[in-house]
Every structure is written in C-alpha cells, then in structure tokens.
PDB file of N, CA and C in Angstrom:
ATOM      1  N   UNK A   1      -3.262  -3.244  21.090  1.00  0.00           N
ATOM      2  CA  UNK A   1      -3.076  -2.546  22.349  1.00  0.00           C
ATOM      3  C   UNK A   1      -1.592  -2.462  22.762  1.00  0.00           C
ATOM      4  N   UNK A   2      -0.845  -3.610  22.253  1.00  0.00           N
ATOM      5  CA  UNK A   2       0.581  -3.395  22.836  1.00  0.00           C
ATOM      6  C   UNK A   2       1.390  -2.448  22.314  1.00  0.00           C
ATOM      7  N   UNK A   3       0.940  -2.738  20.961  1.00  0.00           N
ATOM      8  CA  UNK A   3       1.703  -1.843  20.095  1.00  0.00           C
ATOM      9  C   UNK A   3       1.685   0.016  20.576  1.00  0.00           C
ATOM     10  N   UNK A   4       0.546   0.452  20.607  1.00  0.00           N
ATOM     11  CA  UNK A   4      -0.296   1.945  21.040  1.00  0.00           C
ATOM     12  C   UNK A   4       0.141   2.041  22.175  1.00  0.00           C
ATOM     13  N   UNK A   5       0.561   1.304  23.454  1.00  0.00           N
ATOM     14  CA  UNK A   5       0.477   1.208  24.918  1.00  0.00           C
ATOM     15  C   UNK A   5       2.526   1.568  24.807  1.00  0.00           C
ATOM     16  N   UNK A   6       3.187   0.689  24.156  1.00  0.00           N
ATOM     17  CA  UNK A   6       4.494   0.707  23.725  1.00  0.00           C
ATOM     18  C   UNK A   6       4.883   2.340  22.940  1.00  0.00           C
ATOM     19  N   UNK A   7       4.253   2.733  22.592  1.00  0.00           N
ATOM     20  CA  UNK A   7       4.601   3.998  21.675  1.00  0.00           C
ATOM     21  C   UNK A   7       4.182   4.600  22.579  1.00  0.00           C
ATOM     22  N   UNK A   8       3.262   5.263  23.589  1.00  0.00           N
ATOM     23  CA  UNK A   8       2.811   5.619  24.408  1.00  0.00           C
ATOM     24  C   UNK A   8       4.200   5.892  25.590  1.00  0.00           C
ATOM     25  N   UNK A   9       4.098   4.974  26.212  1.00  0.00           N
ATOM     26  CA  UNK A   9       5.158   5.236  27.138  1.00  0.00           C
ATOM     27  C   UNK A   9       6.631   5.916  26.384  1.00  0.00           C
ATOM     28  N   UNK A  10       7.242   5.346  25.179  1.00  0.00           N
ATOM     29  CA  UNK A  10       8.288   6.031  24.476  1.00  0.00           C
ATOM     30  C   UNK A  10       8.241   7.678  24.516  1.00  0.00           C
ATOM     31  N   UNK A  11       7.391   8.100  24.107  1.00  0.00           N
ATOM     32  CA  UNK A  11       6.680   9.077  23.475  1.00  0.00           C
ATOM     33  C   UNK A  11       6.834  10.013  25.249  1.00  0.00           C
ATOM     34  N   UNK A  12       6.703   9.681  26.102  1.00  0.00           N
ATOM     35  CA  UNK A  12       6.571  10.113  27.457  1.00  0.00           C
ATOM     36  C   UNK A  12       7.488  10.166  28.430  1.00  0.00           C
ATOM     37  N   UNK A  13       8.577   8.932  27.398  1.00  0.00           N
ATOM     38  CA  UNK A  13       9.661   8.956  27.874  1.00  0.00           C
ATOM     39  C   UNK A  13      10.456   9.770  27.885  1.00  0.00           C
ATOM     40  N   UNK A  14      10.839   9.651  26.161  1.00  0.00           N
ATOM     41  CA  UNK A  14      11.497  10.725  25.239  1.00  0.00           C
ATOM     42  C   UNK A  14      10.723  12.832  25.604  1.00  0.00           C
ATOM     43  N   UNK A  15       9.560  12.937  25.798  1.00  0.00           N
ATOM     44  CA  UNK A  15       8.795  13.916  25.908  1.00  0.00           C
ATOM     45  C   UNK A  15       8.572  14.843  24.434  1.00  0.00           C
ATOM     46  N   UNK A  16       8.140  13.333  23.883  1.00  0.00           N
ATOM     47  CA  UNK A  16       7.736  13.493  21.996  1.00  0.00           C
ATOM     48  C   UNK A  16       6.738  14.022  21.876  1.00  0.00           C
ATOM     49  N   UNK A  17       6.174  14.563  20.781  1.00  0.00           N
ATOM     50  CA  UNK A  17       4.357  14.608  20.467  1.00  0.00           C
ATOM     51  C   UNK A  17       4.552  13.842  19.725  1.00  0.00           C
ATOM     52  N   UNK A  18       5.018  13.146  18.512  1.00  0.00           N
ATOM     53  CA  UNK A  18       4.772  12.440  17.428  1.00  0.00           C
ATOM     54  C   UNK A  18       5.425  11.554  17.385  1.00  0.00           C
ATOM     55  N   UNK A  19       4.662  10.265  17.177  1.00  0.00           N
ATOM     56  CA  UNK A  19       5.402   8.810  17.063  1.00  0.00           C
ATOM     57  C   UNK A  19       4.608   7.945  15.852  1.00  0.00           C
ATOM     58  N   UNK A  20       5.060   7.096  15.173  1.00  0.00           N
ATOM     59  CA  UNK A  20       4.800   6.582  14.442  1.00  0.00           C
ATOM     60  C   UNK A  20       5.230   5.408  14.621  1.00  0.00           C
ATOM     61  N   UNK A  21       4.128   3.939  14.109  1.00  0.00           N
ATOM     62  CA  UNK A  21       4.345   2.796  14.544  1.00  0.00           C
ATOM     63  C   UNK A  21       3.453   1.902  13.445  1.00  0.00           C
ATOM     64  N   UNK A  22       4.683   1.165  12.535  1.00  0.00           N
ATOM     65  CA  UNK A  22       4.155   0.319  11.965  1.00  0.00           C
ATOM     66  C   UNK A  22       3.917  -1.361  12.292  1.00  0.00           C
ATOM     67  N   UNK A  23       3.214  -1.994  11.405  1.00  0.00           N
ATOM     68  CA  UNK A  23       2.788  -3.235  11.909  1.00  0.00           C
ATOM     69  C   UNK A  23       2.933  -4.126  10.123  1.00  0.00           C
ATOM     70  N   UNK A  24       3.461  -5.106   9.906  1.00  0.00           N
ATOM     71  CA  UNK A  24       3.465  -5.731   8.490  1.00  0.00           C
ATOM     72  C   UNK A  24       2.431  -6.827   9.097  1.00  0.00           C
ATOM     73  N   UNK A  25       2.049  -7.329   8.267  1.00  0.00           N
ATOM     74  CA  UNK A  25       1.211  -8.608   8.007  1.00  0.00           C
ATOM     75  C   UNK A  25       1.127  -9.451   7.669  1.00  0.00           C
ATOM     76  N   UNK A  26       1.838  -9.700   6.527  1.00  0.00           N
ATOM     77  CA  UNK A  26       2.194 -10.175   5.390  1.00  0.00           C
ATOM     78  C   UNK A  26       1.336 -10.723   4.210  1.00  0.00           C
ATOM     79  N   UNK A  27       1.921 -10.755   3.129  1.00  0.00           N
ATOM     80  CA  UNK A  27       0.485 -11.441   2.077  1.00  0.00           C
ATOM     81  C   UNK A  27       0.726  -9.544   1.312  1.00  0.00           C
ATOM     82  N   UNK A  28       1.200  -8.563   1.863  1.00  0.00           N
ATOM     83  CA  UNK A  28       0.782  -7.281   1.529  1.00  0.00           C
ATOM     84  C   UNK A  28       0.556  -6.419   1.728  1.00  0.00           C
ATOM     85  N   UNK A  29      -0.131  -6.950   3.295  1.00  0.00           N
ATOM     86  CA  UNK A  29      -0.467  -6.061   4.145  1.00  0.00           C
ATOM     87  C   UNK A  29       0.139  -5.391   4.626  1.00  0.00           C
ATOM     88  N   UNK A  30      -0.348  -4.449   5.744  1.00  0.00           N
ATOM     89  CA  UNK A  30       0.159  -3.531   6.668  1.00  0.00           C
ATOM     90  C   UNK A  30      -0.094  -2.537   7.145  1.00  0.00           C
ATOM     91  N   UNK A  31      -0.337  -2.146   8.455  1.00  0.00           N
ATOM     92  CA  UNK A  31      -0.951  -1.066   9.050  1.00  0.00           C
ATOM     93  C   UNK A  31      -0.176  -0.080   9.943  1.00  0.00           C
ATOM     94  N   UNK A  32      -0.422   1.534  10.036  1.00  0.00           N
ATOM     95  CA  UNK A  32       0.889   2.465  10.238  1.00  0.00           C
ATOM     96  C   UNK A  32      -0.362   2.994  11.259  1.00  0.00           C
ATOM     97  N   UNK A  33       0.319   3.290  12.868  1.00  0.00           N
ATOM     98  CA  UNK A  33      -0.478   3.653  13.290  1.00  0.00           C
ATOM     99  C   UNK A  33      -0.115   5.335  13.802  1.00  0.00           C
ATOM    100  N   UNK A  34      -0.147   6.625  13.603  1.00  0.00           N
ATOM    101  CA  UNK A  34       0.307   8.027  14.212  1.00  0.00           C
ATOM    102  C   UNK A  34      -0.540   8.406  15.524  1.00  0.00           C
ATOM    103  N   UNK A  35       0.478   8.474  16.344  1.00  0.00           N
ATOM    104  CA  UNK A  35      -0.207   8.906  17.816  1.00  0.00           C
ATOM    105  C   UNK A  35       0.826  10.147  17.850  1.00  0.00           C
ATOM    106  N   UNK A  36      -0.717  11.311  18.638  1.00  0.00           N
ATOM    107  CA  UNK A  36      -0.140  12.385  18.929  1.00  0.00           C
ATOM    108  C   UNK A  36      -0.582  12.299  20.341  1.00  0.00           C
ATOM    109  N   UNK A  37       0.947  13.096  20.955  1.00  0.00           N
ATOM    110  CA  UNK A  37       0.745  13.014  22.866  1.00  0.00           C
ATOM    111  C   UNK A  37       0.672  14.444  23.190  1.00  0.00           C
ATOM    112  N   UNK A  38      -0.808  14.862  23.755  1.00  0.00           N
ATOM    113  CA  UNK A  38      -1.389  16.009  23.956  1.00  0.00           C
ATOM    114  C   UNK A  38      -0.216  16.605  25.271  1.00  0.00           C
ATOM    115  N   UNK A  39      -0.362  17.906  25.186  1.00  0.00           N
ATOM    116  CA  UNK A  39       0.747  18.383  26.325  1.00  0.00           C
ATOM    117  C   UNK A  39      -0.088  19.097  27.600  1.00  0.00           C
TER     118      UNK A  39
END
C-alpha cells in the first residue's frame, strides 16, 4: 500500500500518467508495479 499510495501522489504531483515502481526482495526476487493515472 505504501509503495502504490507513494507513486500515486508523485504521479499527481508531477501531472504524469505513467509511473513505475519497483520492489527487490532478495534471494531473486522482485516485483515491478505500473500504475496508470486516469485523467
């Protein structure tokens, strides 16, 4: 949630549609999350 909630406000800040936000894990992992901000 922080992560999505954090890109969110950027995204609204900036007056983006597209943000991208990764997350590592480690061990290998890792998850990329793409939010689009409807106009």
């Amino acid at each position: 949630p922080r992560l999505t909630g954090t890109m969110a406000r950027i995204l609204k800040e900036k007056n983006a549609r597209y943000g991208c936000a990764t997350l590592c894990g480690g061990g290998g992992q890792g998850a990329t999350t793409i939010i689009e901000r409807e106009k």
